[in-house]
N, C-alpha and C. Protein backbone atom coordinates (compact mmCIF):
# COMPACT_ATOMS: atom_id res chain seq x y z
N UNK A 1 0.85 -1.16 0.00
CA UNK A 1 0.00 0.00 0.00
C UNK A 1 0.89 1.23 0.00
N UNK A 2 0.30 2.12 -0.91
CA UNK A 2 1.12 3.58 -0.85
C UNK A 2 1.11 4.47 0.50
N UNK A 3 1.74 5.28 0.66
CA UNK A 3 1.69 6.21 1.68
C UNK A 3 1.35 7.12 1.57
N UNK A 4 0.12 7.09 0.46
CA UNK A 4 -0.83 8.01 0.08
C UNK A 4 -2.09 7.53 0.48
N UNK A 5 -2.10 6.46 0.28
CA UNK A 5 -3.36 5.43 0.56
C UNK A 5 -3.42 4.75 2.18
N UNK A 6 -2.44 5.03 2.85
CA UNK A 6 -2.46 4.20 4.14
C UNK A 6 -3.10 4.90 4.97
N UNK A 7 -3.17 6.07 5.04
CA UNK A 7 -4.26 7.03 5.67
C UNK A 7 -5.86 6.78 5.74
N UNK A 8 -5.92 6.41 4.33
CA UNK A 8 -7.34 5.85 4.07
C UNK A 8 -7.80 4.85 4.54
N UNK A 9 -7.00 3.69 4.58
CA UNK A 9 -7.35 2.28 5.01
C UNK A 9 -8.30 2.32 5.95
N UNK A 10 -9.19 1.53 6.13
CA UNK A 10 -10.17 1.47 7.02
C UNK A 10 -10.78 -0.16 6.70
N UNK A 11 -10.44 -0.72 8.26
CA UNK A 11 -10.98 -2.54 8.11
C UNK A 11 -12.24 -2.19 8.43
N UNK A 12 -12.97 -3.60 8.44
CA UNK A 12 -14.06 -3.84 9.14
C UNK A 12 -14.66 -5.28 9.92
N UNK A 13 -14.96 -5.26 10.73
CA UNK A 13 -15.13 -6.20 11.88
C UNK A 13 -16.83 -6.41 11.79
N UNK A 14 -17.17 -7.48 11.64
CA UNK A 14 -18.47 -7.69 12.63
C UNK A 14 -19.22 -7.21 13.68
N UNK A 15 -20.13 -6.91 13.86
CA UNK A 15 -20.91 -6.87 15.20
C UNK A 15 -20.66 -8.24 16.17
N UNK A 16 -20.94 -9.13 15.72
CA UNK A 16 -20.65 -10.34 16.43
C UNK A 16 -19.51 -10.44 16.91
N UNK A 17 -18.25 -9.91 16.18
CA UNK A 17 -17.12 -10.60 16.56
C UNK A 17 -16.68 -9.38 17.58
N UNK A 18 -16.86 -7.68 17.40
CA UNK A 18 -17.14 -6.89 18.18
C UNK A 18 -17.68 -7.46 19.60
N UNK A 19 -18.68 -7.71 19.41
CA UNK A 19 -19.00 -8.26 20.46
C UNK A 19 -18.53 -9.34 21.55
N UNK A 20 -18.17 -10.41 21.04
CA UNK A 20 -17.56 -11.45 21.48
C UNK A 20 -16.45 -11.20 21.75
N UNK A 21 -15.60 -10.04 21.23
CA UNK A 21 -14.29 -9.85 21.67
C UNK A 21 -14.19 -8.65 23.13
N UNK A 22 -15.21 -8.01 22.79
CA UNK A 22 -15.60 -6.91 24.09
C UNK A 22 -16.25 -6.83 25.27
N UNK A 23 -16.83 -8.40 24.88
CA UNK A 23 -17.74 -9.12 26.19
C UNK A 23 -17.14 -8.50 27.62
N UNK A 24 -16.00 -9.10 27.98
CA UNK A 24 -15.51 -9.09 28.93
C UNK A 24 -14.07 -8.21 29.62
N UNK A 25 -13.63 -7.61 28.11
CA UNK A 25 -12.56 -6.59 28.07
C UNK A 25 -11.34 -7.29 28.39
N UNK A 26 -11.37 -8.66 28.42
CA UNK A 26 -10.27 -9.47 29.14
C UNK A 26 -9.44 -10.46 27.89
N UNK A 27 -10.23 -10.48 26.80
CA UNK A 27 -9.93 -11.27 25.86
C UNK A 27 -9.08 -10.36 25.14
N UNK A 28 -7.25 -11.21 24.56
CA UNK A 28 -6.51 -10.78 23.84
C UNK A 28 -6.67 -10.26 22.91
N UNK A 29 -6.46 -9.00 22.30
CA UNK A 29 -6.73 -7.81 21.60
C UNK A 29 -8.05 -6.82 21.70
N UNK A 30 -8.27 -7.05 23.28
CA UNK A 30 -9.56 -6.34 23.38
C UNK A 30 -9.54 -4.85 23.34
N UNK A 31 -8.67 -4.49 24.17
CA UNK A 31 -8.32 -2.64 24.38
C UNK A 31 -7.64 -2.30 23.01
N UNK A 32 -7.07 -2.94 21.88
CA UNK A 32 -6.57 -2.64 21.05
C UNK A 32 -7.67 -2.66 19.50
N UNK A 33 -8.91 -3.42 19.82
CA UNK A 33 -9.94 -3.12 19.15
C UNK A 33 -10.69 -2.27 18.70
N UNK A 34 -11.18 -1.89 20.77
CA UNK A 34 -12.01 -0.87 20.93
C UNK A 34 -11.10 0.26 20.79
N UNK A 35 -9.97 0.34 20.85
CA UNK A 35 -9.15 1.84 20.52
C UNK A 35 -9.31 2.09 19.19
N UNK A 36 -8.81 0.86 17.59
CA UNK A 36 -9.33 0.85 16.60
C UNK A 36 -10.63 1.35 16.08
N UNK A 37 -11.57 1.19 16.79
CA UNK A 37 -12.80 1.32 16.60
C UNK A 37 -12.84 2.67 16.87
N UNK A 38 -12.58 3.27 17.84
CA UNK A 38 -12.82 4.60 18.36
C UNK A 38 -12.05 6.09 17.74
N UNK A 39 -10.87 5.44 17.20
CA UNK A 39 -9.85 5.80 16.03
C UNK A 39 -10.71 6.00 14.54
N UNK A 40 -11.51 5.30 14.35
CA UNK A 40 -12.17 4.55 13.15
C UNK A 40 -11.58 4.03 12.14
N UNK A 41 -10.59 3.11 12.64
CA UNK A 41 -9.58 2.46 11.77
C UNK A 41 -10.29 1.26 11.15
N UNK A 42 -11.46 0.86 12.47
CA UNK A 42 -12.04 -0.19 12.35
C UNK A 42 -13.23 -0.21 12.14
N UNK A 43 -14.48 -0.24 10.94
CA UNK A 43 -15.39 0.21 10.48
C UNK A 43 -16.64 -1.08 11.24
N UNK A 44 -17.54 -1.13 12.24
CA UNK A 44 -18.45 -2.40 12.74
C UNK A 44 -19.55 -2.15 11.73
N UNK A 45 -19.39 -3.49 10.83
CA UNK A 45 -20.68 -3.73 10.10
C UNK A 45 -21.24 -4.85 10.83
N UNK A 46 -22.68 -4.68 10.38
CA UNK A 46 -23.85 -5.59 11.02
C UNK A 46 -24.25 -6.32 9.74
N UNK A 47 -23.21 -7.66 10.10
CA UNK A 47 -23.21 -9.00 8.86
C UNK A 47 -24.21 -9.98 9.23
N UNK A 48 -25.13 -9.98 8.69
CA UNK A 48 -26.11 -11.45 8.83
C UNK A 48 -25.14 -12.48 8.70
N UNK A 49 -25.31 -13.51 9.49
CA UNK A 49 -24.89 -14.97 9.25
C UNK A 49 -25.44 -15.97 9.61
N UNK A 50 -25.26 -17.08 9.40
CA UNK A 50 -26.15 -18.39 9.36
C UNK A 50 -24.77 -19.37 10.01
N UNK A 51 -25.30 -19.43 11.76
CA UNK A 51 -24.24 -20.12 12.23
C UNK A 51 -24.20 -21.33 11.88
N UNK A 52 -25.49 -22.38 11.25
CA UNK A 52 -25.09 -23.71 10.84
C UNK A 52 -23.99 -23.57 9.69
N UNK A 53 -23.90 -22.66 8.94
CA UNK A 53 -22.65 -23.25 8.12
C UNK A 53 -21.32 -23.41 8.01
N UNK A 54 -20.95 -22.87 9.67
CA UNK A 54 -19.77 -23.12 10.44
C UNK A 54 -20.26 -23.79 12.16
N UNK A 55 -20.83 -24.62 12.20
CA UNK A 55 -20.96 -24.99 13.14
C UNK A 55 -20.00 -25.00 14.74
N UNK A 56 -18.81 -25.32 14.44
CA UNK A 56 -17.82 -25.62 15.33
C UNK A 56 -17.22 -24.54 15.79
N UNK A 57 -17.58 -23.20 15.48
CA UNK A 57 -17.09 -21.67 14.99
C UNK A 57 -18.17 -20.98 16.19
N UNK A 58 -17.48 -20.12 16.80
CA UNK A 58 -18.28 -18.95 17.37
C UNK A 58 -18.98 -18.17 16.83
N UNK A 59 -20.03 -17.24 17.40
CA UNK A 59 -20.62 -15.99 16.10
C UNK A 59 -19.99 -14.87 15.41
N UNK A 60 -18.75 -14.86 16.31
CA UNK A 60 -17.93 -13.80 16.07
C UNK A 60 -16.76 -14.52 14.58
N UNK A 61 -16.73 -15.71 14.82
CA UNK A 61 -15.70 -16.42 13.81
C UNK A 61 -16.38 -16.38 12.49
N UNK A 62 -17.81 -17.24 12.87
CA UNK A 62 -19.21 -17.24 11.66
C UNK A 62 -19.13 -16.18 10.97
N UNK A 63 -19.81 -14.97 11.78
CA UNK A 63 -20.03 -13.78 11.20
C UNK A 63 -18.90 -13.26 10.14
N UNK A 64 -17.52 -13.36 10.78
CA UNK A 64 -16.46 -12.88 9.78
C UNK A 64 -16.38 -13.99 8.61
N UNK A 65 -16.37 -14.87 8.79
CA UNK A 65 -16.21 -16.52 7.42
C UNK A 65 -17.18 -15.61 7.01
N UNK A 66 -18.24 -15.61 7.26
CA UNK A 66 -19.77 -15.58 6.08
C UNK A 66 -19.78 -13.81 5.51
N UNK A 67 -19.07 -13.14 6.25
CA UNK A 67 -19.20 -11.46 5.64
C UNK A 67 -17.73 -11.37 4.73
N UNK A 68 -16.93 -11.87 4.97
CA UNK A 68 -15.95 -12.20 3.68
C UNK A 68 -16.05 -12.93 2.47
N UNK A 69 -17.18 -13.76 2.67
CA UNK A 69 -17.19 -14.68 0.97
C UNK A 69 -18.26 -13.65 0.23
């Protein structure tokens, strides 16, 4: 990425996985999320997903598999 363009960058995370990662503020990369987020580095979209098609997967894992394909 250029260093014209790195300014712009902006990810995006789940609601679910937002969630599941902020539950408890205790889970690894939690304060470094919500700082992302608050930065707006990190854009929370609200991804429908259908947890049977990762069964073995959290909602937060689901949600990201199924808002990436």
């Amino acid at each position: 990425m250029s260093e014209s363009n790195s300014s712009h960058w902006k990810g995006r995370a789940s609601a679910a996985l937002r969630d599941e990662v902020l539950a408890s503020g205790e889970r690894p990369g939690a304060r470094e999320l919500d700082e992302a987020i608050r930065a707006g580095w990190i854009i929370v979209v609200n991804a429908p997903f259908d947890a049977s098609v990762f069964p073995d997967l959290g909602a937060g894992e689901a949600s990201t598999l199924c808002f990436a394909s």
